[in-house]
Protein backbone atom coordinates (compact mmCIF):
# COMPACT_ATOMS: atom_id res chain seq x y z
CA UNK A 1 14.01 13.24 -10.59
CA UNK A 2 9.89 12.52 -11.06
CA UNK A 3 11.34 8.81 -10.21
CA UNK A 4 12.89 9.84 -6.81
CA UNK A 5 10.07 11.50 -6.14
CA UNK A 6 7.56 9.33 -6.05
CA UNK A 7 9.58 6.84 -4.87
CA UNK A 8 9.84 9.16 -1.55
CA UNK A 9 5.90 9.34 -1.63
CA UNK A 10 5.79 5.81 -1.95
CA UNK A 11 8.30 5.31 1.42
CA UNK A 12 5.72 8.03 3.01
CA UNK A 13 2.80 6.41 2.31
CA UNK A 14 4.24 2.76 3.47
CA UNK A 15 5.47 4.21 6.80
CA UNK A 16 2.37 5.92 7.33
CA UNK A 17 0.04 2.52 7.07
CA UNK A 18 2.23 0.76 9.16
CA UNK A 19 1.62 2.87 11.94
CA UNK A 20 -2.35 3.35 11.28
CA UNK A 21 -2.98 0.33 8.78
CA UNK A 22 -6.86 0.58 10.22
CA UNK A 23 -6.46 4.61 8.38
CA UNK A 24 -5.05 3.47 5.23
CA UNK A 25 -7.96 4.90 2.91
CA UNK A 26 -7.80 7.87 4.80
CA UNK A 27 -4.38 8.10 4.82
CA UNK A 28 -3.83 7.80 0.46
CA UNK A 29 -6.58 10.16 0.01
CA UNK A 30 -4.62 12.78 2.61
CA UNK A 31 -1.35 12.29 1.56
CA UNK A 32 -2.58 12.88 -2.12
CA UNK A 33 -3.85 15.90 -1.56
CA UNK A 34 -2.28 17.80 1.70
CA UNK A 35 1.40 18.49 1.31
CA UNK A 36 2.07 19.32 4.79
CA UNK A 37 0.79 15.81 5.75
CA UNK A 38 2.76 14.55 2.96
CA UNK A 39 6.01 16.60 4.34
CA UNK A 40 4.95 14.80 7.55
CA UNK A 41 4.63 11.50 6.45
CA UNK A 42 8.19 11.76 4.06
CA UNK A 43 9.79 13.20 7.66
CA UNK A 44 8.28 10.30 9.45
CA UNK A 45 9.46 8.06 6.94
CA UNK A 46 12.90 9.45 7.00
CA UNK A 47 13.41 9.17 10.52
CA UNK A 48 12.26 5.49 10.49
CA UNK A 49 15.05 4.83 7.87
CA UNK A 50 17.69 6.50 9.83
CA UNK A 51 16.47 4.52 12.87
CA UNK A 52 16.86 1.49 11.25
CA UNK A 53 20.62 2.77 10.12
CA UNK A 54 21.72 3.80 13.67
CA UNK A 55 23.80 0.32 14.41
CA UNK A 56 26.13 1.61 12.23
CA UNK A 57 27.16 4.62 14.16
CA UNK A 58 29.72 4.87 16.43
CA UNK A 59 28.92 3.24 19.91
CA UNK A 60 30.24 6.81 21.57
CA UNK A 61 26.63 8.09 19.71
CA UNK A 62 24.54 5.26 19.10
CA UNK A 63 22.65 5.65 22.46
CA UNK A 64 22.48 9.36 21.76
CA UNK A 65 21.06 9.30 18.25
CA UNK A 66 18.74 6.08 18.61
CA UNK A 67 17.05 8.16 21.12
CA UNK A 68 16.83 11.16 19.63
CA UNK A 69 15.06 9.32 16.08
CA UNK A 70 12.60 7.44 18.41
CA UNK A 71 11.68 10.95 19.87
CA UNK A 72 11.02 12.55 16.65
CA UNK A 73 9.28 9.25 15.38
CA UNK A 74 7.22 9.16 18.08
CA UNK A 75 6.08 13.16 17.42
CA UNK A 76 5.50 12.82 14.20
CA UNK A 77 3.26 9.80 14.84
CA UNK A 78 1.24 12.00 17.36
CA UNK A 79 1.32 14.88 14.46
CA UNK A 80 -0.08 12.32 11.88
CA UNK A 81 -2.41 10.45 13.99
CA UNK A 82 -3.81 13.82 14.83
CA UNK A 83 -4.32 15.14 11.44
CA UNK A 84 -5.92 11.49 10.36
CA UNK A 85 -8.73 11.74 13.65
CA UNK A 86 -9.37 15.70 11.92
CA UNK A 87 -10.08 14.54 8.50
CA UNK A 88 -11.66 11.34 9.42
CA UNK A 89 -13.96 13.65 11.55
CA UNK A 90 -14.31 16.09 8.49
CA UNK A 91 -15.50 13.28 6.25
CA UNK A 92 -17.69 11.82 8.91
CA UNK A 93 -19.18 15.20 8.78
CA UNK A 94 -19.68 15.37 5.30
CA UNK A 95 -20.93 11.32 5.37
CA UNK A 96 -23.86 11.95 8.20
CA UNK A 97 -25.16 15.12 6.52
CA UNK A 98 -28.72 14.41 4.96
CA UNK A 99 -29.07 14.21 0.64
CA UNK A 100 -30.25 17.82 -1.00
């Protein structure tokens, strides 16, 4: 079970750098520590499997289903590209302020 697990972190993580590869460091620290992002990124990774699957539909809903996936792909991206600009922003915040 621990195995699937991270092996489903692991798919996240992947799928999330290959969309923002410039975020990556931003990207392991989130997904380490915010399980909503890491929901995200497993959803986003999920739908870029299926996506990948969908030639071996049925013609009748090929069409149908590829666009479907690249519509929820695509929102997710703009959901974790989001997220990544806040915390990058947070950290910058954090960064910039002057030593006690």
């Amino acid at each position: 079970m621990m195995e699937n697990r991270v092996t489903t972190v692991r798919a996240a993580l992947s799928a999330a750098v290959r969309r923002s590869p410039e975020l990556e460091l931003t990207i392991r620290r989130t997904i380490a520590v915010d399980k909503t992002f890491r929901d995200m990124c497993e959803e986003f990774a999920e739908a870029e499997a299926a996506l990948s699957r969908v030639d071996q539909l049925s013609p009748s809903i090929r069409a149908a289903r590829s666009a479907e996936l690249r519509d929820i792909i695509e929102r997710l991206a703009c959901e974790l590209e989001e997220t990544l600009r806040e915390k990058q922003a947070a950290l910058s915040r954090i960064d910039s302020r002057p030593p006690l």
